[in-house]
PDB file of N, CA and C in Angstrom:
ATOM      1  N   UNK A   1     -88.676 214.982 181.665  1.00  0.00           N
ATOM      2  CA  UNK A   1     -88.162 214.282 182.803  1.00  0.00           C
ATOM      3  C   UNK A   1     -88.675 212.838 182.844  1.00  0.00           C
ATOM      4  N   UNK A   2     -90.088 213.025 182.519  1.00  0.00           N
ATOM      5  CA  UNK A   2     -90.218 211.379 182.540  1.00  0.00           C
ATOM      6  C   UNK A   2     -89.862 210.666 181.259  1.00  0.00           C
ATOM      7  N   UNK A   3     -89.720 211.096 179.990  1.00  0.00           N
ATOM      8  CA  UNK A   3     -88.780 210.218 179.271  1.00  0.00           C
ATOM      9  C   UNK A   3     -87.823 209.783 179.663  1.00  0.00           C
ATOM     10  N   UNK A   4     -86.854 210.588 180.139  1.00  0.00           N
ATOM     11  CA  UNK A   4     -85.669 210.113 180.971  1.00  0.00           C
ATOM     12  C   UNK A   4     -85.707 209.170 181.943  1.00  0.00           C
ATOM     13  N   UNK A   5     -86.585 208.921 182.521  1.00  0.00           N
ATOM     14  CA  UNK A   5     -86.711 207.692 183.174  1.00  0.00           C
ATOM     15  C   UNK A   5     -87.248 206.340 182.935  1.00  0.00           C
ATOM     16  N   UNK A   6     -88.326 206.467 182.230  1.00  0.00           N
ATOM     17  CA  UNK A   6     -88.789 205.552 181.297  1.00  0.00           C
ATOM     18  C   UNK A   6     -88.266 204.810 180.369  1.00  0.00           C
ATOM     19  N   UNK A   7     -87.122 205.318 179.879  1.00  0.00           N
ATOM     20  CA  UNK A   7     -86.090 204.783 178.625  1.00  0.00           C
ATOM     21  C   UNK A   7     -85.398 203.890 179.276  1.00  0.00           C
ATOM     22  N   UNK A   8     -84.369 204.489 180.627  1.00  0.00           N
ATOM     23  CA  UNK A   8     -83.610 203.025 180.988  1.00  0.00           C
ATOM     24  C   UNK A   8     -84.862 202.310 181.769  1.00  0.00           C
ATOM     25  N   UNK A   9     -85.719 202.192 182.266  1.00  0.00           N
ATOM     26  CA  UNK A   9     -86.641 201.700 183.195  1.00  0.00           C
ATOM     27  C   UNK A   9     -86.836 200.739 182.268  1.00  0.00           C
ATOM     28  N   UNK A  10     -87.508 200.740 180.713  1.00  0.00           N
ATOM     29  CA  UNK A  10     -87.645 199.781 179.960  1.00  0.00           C
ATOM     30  C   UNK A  10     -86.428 198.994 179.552  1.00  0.00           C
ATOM     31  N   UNK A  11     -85.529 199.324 179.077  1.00  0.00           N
ATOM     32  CA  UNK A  11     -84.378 198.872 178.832  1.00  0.00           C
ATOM     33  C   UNK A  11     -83.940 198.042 179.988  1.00  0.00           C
ATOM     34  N   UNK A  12     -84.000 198.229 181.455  1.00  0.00           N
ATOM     35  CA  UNK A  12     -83.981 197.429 182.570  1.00  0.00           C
ATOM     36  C   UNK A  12     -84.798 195.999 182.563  1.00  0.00           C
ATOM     37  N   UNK A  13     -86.218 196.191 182.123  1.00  0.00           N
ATOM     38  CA  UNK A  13     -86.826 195.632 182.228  1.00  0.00           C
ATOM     39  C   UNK A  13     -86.554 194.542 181.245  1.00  0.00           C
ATOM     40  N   UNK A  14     -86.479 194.965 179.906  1.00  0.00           N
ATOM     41  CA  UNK A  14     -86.437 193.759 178.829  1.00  0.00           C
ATOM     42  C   UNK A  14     -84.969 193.202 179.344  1.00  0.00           C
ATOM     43  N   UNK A  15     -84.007 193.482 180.063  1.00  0.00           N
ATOM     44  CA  UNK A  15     -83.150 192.729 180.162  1.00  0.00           C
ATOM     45  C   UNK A  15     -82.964 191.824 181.261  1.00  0.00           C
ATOM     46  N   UNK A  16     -83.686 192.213 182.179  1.00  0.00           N
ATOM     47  CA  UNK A  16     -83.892 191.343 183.498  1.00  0.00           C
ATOM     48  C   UNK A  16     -85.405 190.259 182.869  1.00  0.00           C
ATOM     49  N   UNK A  17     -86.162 190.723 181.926  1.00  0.00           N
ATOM     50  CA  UNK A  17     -87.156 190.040 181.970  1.00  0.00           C
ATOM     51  C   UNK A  17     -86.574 188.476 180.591  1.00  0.00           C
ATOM     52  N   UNK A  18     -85.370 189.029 179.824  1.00  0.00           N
ATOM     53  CA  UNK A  18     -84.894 187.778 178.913  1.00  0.00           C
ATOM     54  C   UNK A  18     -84.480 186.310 179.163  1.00  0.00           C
ATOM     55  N   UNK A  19     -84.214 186.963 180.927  1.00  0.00           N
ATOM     56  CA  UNK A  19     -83.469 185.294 181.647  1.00  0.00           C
ATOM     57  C   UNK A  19     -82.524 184.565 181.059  1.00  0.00           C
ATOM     58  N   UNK A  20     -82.018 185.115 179.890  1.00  0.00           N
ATOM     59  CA  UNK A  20     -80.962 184.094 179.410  1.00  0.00           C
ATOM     60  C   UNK A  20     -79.759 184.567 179.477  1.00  0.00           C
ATOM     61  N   UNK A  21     -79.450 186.700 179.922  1.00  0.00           N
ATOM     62  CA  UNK A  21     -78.325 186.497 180.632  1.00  0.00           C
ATOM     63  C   UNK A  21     -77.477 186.411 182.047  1.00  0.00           C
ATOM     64  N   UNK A  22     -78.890 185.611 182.496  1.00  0.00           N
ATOM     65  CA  UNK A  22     -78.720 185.636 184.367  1.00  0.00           C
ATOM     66  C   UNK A  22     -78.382 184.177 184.613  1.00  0.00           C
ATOM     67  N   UNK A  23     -79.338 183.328 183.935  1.00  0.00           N
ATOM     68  CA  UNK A  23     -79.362 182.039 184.284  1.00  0.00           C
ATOM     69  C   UNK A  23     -78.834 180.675 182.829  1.00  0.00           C
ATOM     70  N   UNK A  24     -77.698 180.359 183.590  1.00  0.00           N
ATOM     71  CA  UNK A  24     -77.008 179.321 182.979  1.00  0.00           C
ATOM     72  C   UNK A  24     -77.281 178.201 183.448  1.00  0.00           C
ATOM     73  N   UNK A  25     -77.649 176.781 182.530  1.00  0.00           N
ATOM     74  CA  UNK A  25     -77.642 175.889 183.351  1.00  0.00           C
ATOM     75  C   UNK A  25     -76.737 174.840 183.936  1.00  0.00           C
ATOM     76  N   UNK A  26     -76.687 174.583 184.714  1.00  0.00           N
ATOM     77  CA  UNK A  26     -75.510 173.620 185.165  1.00  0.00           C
ATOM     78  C   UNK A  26     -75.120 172.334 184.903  1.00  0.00           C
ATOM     79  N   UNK A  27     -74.229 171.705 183.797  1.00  0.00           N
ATOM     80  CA  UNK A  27     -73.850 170.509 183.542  1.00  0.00           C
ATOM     81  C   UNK A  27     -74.705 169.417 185.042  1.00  0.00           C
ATOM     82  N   UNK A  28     -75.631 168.386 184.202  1.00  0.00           N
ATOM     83  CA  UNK A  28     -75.521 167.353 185.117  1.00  0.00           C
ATOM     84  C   UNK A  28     -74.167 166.155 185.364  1.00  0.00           C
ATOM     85  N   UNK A  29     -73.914 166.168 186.186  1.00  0.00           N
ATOM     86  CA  UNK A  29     -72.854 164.555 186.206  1.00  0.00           C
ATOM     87  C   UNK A  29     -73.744 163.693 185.830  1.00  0.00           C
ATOM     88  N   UNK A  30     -72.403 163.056 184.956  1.00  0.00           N
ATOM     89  CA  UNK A  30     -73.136 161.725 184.490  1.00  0.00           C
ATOM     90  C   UNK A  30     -72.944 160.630 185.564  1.00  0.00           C
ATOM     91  N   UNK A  31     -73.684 159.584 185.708  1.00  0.00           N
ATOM     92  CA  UNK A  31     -74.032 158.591 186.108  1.00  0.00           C
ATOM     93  C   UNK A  31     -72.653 157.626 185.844  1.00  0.00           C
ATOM     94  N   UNK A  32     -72.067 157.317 187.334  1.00  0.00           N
ATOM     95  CA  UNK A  32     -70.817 156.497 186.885  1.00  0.00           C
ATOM     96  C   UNK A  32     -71.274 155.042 186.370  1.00  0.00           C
ATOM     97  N   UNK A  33     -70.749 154.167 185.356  1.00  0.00           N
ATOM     98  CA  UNK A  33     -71.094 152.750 185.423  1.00  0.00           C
ATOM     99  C   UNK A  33     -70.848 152.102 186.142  1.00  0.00           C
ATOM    100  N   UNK A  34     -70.042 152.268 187.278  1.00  0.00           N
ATOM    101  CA  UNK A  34     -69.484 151.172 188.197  1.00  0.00           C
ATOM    102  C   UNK A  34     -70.810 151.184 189.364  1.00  0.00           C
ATOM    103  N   UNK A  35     -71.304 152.455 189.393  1.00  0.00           N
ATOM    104  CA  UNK A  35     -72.254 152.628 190.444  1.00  0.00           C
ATOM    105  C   UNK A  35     -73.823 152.031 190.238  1.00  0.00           C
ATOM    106  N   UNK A  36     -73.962 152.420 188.629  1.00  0.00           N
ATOM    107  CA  UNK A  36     -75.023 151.453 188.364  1.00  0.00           C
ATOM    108  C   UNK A  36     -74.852 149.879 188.434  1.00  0.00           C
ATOM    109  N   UNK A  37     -73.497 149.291 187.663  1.00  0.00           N
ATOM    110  CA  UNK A  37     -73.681 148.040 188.116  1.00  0.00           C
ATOM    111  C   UNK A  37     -73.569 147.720 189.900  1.00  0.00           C
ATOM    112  N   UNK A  38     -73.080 148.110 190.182  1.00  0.00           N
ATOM    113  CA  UNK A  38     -72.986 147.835 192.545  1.00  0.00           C
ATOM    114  C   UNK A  38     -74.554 147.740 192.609  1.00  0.00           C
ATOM    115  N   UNK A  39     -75.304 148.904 191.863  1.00  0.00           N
ATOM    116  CA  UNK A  39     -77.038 148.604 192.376  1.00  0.00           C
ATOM    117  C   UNK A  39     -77.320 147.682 191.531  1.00  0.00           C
ATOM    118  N   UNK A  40     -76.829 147.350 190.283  1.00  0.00           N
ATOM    119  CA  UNK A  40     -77.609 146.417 189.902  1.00  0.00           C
ATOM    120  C   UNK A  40     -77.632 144.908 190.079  1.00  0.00           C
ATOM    121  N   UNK A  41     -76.511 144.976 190.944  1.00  0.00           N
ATOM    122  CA  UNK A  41     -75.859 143.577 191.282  1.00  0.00           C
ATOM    123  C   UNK A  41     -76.467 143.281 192.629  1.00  0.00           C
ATOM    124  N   UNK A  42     -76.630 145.005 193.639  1.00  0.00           N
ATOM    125  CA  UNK A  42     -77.365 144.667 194.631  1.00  0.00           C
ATOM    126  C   UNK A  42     -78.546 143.746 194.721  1.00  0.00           C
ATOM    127  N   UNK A  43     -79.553 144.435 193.489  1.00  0.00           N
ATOM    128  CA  UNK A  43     -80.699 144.241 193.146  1.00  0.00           C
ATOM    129  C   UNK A  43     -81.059 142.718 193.177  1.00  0.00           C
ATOM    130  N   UNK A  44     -80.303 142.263 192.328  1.00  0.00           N
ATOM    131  CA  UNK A  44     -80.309 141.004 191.939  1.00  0.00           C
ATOM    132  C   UNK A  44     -79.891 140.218 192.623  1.00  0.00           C
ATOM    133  N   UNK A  45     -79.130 140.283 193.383  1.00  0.00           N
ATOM    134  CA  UNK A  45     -78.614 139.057 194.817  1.00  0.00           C
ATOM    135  C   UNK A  45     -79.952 139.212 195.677  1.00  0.00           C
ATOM    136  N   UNK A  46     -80.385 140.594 196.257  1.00  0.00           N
ATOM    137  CA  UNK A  46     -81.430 140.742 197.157  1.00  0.00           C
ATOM    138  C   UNK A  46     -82.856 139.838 196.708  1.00  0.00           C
ATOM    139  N   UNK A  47     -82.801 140.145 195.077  1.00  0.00           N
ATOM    140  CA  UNK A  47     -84.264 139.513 194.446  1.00  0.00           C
ATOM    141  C   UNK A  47     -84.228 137.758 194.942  1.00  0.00           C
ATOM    142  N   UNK A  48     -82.781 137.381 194.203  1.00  0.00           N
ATOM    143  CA  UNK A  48     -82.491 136.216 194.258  1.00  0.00           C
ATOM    144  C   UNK A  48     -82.797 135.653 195.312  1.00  0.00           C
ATOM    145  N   UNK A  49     -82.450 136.061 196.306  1.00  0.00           N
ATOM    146  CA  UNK A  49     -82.512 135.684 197.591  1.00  0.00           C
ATOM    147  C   UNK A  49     -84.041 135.480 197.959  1.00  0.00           C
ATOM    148  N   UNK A  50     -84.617 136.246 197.780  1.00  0.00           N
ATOM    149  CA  UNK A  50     -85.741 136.412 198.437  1.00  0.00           C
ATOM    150  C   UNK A  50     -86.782 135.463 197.445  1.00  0.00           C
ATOM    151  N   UNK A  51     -86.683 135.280 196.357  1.00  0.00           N
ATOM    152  CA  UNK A  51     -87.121 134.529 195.561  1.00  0.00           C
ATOM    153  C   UNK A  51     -86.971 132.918 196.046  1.00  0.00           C
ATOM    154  N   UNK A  52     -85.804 132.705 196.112  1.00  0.00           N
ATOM    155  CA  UNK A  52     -85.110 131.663 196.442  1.00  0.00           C
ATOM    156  C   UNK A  52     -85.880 130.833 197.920  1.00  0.00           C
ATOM    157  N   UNK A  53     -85.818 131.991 199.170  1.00  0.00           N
ATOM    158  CA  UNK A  53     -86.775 131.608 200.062  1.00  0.00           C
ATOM    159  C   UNK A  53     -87.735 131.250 200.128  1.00  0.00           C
ATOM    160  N   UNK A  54     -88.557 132.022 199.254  1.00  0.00           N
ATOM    161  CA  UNK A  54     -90.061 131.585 198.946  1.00  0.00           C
ATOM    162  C   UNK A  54     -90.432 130.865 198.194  1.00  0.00           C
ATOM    163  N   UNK A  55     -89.563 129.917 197.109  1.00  0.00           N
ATOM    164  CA  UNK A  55     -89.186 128.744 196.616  1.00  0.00           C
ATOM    165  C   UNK A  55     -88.973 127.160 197.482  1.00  0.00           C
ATOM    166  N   UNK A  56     -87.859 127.765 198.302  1.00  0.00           N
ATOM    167  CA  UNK A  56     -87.821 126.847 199.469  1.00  0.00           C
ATOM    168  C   UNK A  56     -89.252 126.866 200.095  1.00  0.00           C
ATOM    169  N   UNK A  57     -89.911 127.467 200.436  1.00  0.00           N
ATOM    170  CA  UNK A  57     -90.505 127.803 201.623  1.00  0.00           C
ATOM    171  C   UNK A  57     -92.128 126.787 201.500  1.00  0.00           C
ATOM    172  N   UNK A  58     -91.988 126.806 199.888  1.00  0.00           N
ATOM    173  CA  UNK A  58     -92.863 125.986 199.312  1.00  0.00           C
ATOM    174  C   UNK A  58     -92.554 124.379 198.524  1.00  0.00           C
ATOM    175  N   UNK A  59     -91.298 124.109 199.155  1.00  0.00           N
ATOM    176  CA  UNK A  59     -90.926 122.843 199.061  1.00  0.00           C
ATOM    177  C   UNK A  59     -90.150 122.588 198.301  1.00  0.00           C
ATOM    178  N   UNK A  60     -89.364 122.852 197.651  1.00  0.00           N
ATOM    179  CA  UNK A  60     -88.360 123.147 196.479  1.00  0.00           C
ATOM    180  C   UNK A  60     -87.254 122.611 197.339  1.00  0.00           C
ATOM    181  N   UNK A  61     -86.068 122.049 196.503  1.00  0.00           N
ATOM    182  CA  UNK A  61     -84.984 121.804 197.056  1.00  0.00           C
ATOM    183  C   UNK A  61     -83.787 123.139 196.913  1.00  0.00           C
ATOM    184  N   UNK A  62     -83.096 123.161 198.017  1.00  0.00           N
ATOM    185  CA  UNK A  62     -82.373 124.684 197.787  1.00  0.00           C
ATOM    186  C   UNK A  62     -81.623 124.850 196.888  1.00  0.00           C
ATOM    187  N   UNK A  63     -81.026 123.944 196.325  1.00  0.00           N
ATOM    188  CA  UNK A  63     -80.151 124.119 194.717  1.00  0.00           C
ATOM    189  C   UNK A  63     -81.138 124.110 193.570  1.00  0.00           C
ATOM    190  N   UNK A  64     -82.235 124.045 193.611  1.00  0.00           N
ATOM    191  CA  UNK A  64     -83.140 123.979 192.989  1.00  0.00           C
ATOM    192  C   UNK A  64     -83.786 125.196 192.796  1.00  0.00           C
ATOM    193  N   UNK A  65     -84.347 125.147 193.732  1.00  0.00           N
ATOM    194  CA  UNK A  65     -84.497 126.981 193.754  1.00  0.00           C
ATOM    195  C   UNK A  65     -84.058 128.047 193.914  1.00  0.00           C
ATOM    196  N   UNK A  66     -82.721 128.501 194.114  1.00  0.00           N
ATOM    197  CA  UNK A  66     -81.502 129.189 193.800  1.00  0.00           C
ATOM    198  C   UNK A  66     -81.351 128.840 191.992  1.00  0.00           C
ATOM    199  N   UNK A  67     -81.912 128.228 191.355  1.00  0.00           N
ATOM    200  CA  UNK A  67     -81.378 127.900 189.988  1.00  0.00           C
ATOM    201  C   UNK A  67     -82.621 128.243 189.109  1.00  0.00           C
ATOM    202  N   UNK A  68     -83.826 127.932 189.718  1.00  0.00           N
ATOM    203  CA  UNK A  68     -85.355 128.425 189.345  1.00  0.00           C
ATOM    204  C   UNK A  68     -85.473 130.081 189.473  1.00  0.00           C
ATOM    205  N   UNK A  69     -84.757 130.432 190.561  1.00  0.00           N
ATOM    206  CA  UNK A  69     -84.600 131.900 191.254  1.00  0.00           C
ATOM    207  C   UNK A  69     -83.711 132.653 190.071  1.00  0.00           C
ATOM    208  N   UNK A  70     -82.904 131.923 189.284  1.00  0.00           N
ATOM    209  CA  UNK A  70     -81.661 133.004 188.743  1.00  0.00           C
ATOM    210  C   UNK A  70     -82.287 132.745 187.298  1.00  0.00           C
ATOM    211  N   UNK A  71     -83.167 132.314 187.271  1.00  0.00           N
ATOM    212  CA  UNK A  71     -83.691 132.213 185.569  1.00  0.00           C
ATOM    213  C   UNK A  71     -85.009 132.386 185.536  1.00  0.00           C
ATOM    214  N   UNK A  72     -85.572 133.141 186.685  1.00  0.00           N
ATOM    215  CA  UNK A  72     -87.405 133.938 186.390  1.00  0.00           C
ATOM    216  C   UNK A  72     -86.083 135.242 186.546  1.00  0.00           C
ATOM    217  N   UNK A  73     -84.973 135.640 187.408  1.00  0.00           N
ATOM    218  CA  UNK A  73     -84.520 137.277 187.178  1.00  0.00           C
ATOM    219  C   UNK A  73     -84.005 137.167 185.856  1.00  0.00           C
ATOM    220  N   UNK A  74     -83.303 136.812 185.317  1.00  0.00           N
ATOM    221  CA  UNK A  74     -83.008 136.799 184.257  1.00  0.00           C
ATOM    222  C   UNK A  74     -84.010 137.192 183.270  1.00  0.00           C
ATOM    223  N   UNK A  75     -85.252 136.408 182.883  1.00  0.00           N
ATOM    224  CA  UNK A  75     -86.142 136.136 182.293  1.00  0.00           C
ATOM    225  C   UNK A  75     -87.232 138.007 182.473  1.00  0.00           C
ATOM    226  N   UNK A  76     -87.422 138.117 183.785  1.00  0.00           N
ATOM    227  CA  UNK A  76     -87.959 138.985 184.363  1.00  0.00           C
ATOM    228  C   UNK A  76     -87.364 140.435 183.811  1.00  0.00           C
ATOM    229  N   UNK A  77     -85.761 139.889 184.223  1.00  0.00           N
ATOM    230  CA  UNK A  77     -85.135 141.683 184.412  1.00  0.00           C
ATOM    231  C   UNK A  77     -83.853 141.538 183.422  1.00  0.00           C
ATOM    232  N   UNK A  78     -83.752 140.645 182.559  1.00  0.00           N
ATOM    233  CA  UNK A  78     -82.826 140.655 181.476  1.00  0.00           C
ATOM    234  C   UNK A  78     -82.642 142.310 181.114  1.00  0.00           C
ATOM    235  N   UNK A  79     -83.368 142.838 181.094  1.00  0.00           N
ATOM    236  CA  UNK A  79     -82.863 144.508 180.474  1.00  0.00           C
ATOM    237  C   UNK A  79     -82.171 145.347 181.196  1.00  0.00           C
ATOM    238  N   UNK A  80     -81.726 144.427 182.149  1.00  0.00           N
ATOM    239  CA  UNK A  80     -80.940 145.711 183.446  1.00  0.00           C
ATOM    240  C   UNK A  80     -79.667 145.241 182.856  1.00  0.00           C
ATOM    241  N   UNK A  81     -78.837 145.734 182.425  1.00  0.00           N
ATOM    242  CA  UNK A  81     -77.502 145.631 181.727  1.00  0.00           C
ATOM    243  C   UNK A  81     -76.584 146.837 181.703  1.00  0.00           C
ATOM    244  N   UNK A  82     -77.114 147.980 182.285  1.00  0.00           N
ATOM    245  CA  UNK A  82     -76.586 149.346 182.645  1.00  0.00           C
ATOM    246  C   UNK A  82     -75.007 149.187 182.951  1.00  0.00           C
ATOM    247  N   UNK A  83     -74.710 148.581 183.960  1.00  0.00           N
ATOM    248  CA  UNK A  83     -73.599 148.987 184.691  1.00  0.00           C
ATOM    249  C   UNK A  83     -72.231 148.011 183.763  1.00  0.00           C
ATOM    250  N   UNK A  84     -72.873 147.433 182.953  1.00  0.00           N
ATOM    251  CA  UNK A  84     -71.781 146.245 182.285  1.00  0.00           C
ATOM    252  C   UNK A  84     -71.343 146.208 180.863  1.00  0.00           C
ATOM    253  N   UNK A  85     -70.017 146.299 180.905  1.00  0.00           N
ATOM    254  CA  UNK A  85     -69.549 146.250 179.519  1.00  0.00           C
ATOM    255  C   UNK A  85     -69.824 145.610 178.363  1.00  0.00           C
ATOM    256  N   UNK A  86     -69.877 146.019 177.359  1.00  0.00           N
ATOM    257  CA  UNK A  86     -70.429 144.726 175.871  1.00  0.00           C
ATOM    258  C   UNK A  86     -68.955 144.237 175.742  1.00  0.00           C
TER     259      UNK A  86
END
């Protein structure tokens, strides 16, 4: 009697204990490009900006530093190129 139970009991076990025919994993979505460039464009107006102020803020003329501002991001964050076509 207790063979008889023991046989599927194990057989239960190694198959609930394999996990590979319970759990599938689920495709991630990929990452749209249009969405990375919107943040990356965010990024960079917000930096600009704020760069730009604190340029002014220290005596700079504002076309001046709007132009000082877009070439330390550049310089800085040249590798953000995600969202944009070659």
């Amino acid at each position: 009697m207790l063979r008889l139970l023991l046989l599927p009991a194990l057989i239960l076990m190694a198959v609930v204990s394999a996990g590979c025919f319970f759990s599938k994993k689920t495709p991630r979505a990929k990452e749209a490009p249009a969405i990375a460039a919107d943040v990356e464009e965010s990024f960079r107006k917000r930096w600009v900006d704020k760069r730009t102020a604190e340029l002014a803020g220290q005596g700079t003329a504002a076309e001046a530093a709007r132009a000082q501002a877009e070439t330390e991001f550049r310089d800085r964050y040249g590798f953000t190129r995600a969202g944009q076509k070659k």
